[in-house]
C-alpha atoms as a PDB file:
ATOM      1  CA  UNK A   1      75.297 103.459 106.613  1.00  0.00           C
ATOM      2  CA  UNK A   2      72.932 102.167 108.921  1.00  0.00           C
ATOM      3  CA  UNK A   3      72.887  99.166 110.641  1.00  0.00           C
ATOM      4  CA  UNK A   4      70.267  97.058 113.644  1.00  0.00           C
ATOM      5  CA  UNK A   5      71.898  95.118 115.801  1.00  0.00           C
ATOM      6  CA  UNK A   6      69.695  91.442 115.545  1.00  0.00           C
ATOM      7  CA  UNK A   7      70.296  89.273 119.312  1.00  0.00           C
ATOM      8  CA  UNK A   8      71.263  85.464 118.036  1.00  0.00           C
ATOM      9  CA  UNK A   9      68.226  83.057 118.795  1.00  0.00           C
ATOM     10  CA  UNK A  10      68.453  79.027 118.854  1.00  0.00           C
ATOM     11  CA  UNK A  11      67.949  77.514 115.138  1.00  0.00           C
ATOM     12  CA  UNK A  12      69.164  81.587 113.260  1.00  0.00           C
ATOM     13  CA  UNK A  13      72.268  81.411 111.026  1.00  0.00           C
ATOM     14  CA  UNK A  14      73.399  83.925 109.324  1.00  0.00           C
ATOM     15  CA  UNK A  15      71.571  82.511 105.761  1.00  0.00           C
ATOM     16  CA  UNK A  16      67.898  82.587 108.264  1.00  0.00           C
ATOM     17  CA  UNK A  17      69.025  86.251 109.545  1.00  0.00           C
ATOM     18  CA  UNK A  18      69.860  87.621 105.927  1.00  0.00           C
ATOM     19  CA  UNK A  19      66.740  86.369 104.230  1.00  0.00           C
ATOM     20  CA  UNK A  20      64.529  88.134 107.467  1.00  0.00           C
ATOM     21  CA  UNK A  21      66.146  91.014 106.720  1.00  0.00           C
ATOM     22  CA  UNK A  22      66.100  91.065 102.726  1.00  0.00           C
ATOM     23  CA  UNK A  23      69.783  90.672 101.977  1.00  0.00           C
ATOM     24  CA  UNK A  24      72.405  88.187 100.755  1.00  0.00           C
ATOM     25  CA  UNK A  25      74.042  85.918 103.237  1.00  0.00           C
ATOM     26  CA  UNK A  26      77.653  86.644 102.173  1.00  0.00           C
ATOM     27  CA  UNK A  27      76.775  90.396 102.634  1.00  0.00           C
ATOM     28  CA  UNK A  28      75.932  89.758 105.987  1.00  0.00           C
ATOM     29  CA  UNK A  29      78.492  87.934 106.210  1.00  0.00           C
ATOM     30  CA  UNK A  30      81.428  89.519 105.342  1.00  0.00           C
ATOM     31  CA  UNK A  31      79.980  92.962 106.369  1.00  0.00           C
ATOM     32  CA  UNK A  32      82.996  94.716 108.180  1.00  0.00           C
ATOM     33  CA  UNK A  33      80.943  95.373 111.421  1.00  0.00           C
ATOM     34  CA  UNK A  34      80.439  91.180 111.689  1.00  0.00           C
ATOM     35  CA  UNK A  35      84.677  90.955 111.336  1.00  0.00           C
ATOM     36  CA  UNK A  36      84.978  89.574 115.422  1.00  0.00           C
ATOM     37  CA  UNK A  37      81.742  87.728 115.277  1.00  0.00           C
ATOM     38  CA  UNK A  38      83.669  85.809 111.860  1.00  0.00           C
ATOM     39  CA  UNK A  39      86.578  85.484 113.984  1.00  0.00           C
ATOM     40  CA  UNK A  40      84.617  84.025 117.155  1.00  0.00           C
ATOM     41  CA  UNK A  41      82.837  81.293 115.128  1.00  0.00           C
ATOM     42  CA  UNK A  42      84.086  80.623 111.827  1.00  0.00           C
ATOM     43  CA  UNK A  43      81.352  78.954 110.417  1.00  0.00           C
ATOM     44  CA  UNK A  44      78.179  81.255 108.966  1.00  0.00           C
ATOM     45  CA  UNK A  45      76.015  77.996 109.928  1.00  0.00           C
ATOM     46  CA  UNK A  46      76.980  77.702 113.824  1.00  0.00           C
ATOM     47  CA  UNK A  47      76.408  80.677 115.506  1.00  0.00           C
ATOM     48  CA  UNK A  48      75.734  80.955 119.287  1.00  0.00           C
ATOM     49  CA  UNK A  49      72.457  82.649 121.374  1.00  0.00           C
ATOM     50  CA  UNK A  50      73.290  86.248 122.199  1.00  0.00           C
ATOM     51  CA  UNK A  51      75.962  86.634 119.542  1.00  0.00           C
ATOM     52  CA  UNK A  52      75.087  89.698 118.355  1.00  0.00           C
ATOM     53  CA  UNK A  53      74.863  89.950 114.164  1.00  0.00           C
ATOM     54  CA  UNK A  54      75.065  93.900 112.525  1.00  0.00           C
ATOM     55  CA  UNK A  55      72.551  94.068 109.670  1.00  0.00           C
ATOM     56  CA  UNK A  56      73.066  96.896 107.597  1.00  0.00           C
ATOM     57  CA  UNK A  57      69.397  98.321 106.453  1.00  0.00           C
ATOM     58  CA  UNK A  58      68.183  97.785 103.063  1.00  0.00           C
ATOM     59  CA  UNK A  59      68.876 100.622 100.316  1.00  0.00           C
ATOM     60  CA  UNK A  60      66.701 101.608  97.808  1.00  0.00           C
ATOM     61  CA  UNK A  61      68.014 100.677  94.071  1.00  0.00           C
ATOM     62  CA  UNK A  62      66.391 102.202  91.066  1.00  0.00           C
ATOM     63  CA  UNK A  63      66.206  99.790  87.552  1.00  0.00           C
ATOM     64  CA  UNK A  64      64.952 101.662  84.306  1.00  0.00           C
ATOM     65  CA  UNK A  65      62.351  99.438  82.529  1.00  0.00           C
ATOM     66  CA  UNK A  66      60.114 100.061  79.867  1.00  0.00           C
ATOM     67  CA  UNK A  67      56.410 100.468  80.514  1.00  0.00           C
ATOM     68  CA  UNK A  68      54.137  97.967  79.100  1.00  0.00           C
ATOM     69  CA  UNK A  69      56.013  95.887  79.389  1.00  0.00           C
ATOM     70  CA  UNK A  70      57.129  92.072  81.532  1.00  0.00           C
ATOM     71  CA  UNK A  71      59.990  92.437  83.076  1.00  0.00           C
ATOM     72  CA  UNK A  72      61.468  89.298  85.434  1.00  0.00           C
ATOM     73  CA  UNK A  73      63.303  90.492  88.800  1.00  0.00           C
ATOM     74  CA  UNK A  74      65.263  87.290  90.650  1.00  0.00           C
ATOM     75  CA  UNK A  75      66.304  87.587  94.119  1.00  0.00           C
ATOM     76  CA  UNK A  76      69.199  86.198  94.800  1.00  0.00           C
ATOM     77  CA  UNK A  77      70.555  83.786  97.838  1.00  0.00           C
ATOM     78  CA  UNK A  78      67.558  81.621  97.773  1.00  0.00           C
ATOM     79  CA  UNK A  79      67.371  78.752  98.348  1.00  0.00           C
ATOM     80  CA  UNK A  80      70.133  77.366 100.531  1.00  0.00           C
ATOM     81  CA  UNK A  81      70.873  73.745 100.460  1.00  0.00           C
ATOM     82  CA  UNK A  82      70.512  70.468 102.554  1.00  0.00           C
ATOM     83  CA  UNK A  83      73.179  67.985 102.797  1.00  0.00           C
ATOM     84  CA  UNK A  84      73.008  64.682 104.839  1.00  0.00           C
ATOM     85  CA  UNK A  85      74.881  61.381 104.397  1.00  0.00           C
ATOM     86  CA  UNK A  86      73.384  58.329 105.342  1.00  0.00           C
ATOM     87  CA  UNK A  87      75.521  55.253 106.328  1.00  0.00           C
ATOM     88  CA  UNK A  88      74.394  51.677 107.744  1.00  0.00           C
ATOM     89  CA  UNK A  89      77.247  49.655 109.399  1.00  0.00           C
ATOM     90  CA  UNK A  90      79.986  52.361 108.041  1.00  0.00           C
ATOM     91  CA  UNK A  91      78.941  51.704 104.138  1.00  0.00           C
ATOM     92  CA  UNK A  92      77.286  54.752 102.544  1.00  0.00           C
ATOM     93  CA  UNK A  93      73.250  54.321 101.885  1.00  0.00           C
ATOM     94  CA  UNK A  94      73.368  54.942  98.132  1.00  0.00           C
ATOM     95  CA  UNK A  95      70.230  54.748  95.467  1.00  0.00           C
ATOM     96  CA  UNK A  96      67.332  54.481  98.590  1.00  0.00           C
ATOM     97  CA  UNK A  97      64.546  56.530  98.356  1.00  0.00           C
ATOM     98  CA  UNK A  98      63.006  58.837 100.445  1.00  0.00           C
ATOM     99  CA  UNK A  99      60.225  61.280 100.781  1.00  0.00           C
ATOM    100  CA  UNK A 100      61.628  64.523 102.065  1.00  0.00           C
ATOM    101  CA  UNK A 101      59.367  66.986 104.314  1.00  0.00           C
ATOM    102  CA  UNK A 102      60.854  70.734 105.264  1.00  0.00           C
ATOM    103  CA  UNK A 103      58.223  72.702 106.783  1.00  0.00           C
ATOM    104  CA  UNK A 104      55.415  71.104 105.383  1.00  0.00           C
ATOM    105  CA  UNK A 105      56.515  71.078 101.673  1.00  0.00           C
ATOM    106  CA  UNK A 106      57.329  67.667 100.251  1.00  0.00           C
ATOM    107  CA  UNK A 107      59.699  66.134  97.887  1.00  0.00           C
ATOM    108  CA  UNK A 108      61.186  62.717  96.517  1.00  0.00           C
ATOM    109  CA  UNK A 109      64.242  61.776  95.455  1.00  0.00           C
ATOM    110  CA  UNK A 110      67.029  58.986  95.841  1.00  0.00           C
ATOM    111  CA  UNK A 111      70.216  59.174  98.265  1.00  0.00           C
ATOM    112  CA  UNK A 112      73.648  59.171  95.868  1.00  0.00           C
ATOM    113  CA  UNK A 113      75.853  56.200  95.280  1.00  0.00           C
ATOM    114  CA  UNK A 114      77.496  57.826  98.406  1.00  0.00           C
ATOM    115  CA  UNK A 115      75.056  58.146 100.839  1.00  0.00           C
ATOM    116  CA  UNK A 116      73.923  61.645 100.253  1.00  0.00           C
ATOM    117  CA  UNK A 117      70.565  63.812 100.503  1.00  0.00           C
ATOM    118  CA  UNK A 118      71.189  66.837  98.709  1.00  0.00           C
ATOM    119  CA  UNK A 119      68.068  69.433  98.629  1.00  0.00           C
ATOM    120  CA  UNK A 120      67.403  73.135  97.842  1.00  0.00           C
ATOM    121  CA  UNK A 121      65.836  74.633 100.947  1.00  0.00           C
ATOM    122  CA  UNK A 122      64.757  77.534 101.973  1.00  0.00           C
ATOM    123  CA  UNK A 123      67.390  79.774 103.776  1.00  0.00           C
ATOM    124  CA  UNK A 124      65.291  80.098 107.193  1.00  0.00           C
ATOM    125  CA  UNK A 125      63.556  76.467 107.052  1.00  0.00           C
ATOM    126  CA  UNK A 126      63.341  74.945 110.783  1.00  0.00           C
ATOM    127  CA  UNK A 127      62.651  71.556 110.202  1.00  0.00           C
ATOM    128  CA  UNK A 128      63.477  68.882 108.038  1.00  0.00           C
ATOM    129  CA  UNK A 129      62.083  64.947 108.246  1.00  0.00           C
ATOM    130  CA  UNK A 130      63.266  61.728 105.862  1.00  0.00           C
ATOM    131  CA  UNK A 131      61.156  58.556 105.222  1.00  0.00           C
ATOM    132  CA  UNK A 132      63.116  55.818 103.774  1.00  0.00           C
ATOM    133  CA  UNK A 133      60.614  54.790 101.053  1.00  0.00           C
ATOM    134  CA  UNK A 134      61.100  50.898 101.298  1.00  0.00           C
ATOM    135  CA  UNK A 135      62.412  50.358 105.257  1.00  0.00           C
ATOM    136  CA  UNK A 136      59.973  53.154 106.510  1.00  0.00           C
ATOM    137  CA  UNK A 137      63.072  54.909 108.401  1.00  0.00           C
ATOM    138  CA  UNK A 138      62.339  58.216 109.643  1.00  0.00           C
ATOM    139  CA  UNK A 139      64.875  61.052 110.341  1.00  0.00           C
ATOM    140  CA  UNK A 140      64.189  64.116 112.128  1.00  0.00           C
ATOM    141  CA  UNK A 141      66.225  67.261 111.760  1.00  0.00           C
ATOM    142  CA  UNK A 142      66.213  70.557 113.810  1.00  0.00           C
ATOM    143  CA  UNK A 143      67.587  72.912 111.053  1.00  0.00           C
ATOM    144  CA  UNK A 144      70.416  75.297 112.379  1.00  0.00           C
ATOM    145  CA  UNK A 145      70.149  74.147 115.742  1.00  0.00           C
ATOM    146  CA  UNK A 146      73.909  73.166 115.757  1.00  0.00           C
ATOM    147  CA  UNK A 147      76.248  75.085 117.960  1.00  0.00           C
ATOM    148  CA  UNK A 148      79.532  76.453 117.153  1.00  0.00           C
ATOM    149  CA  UNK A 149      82.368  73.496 117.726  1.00  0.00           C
ATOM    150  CA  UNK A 150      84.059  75.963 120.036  1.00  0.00           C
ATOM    151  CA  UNK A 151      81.120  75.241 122.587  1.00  0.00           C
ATOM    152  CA  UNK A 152      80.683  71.703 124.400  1.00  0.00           C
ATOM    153  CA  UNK A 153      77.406  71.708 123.435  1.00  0.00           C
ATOM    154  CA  UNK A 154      78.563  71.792 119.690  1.00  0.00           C
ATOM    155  CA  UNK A 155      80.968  68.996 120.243  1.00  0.00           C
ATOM    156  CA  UNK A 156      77.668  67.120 121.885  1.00  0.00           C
ATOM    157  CA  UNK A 157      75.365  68.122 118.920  1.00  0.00           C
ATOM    158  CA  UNK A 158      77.830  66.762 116.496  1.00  0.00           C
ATOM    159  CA  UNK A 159      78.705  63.477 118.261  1.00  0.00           C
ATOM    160  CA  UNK A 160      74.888  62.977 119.024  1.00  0.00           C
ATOM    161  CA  UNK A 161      73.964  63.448 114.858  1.00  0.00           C
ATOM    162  CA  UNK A 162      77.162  61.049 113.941  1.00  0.00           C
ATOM    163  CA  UNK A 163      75.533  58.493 116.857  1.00  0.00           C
ATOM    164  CA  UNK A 164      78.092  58.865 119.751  1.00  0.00           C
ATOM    165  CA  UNK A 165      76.144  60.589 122.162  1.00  0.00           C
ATOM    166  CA  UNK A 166      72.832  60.270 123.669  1.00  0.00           C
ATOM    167  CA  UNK A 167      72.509  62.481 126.457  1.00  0.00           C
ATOM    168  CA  UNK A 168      71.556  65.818 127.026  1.00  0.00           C
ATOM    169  CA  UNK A 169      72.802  68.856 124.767  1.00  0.00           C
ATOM    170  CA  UNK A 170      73.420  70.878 127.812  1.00  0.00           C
ATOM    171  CA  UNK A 171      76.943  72.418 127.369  1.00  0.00           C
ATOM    172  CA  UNK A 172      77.952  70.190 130.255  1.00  0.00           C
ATOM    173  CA  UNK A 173      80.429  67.507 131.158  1.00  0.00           C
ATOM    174  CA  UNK A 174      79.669  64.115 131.624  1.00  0.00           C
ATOM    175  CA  UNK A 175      80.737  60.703 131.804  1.00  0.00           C
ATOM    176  CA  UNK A 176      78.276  60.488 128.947  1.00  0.00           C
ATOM    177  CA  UNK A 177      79.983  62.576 126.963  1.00  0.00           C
ATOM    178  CA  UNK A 178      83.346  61.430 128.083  1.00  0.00           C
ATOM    179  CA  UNK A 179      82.123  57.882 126.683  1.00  0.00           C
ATOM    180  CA  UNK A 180      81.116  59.267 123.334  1.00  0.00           C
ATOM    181  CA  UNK A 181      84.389  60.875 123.158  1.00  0.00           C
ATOM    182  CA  UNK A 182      86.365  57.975 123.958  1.00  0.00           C
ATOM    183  CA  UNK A 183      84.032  55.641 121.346  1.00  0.00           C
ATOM    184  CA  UNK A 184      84.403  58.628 118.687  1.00  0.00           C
ATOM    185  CA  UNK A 185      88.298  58.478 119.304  1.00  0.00           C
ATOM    186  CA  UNK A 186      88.275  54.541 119.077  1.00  0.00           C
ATOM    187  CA  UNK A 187      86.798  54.340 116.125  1.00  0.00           C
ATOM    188  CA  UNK A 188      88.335  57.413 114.313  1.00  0.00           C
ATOM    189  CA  UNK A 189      92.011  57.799 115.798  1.00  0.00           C
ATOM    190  CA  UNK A 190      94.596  55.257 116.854  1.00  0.00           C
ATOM    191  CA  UNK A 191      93.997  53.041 120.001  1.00  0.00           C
ATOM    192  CA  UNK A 192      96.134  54.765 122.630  1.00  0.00           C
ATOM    193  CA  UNK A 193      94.255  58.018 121.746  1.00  0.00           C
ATOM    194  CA  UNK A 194      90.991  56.625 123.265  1.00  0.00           C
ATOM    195  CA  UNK A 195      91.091  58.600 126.716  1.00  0.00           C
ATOM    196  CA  UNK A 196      87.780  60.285 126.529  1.00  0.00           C
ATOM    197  CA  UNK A 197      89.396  63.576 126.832  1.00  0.00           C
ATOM    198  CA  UNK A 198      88.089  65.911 124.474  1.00  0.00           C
ATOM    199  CA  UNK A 199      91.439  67.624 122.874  1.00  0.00           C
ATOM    200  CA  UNK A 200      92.185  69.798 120.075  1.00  0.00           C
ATOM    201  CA  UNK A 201      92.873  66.713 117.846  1.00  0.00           C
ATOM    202  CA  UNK A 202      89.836  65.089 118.422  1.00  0.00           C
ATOM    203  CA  UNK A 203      87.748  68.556 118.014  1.00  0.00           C
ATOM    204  CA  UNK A 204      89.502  68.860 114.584  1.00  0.00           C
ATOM    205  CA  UNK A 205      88.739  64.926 113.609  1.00  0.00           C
ATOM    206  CA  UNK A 206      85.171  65.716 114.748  1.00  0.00           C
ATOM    207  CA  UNK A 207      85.406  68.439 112.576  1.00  0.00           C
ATOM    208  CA  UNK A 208      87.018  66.791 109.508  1.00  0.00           C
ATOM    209  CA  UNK A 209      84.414  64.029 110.039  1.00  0.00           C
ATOM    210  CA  UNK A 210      81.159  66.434 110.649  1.00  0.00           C
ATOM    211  CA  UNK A 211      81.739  69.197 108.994  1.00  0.00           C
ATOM    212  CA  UNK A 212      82.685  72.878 111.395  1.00  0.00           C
END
């Protein structure tokens, strides 16, 4: 079987990298030559620039059909789907609407009675923007941009989406990361756990909290 080699960019997962390539995400995947890559980063939707993703090349399949005939192919995989919660003051934002806009193509819907935005997307949309119908609210999302959690820049992507962070998504330390740490920890763990140090409990919290 043969396989290309494709060079991880900033905003590819492996959903953006199957549908280039005109296969299934979970064949991507859970393709044998990907095994360490699955290992490395857990989480199809987080992948790093210059992890390196083996695509296996497309075979040809045969279908028998009658002539003269409709027949109706569907191509599986698509579309992928969008899930955000909103939450004002810790209670979810249930029942508001909003007009949705992912690369140009819009839709309307209302949020759930817990907060959530859910939306079929395309598997290798970039961009994704939320108007709050009645408060005029606008939300702008960079689709797959999110690093793996392993990464400090992951752990700054996350707290910077939930609202702990507001500096630079660098992959660097910083006192103002070490204060969103310490303000994610107050909030979510117990009192004496507020150092600002960025542990393995408060990467799995994040994670519990965010999502991997």
């Amino acid at each position: 079987m043969e396989y290309r080699e494709h060079t991880v960019e900033q905003g590819d997962c492996i959903s953006s990298i199957a549908v280039k390539y005109g296969l299934l995400p979970e064949t991507v995947w859970a393709d044998p030559r990907n095994g360490e890559l699955r290992q490395l980063r857990k989480n199809p939707n987080a992948l790093l620039p210059k992890d390196i993703v083996f695509v296996r090349k497309i075979e040809e399949k045969n279908e028998l059909a009658a002539t003269q005939k409709r027949h109706r192919f569907k191509r599986k995989g698509i579309p992928e789907k969008l899930i955000v919660r909103f939450m004002n003051n810790h209670e979810p934002r249930g029942g508001e609407a909003y007009q949705l806009e992912v690369d140009g193509r819009i839709t309307t819907g209302k949020t759930d009675s817990e907060g959530y935005l859910r939306a079929a997307i395309a598997p290798n949309a970039k961009r994704a923007k939320v108007t709050f119908s009645k408060s005029g609210e606008k939300f702008t999302f960079k689709l797959g941009y999110i690093n793996p959690l392993t990464e400090l820049s992951g752990v700054q992507g996350r707290l910077a989406n939930l609202g702990f962070y507001f500096g630079a998504i660098d992959g660097k330390p910083s006192e103002h990361l070490r204060n969103a740490v310490r303000n994610f920890q107050t909030e979510h763990l117990s009192g004496d756990e507020a150092t600002g140090e960025l542990n393995e409990k408060t990467r799995n919290k994040i994670k519990e909290i965010y999502g991997d």
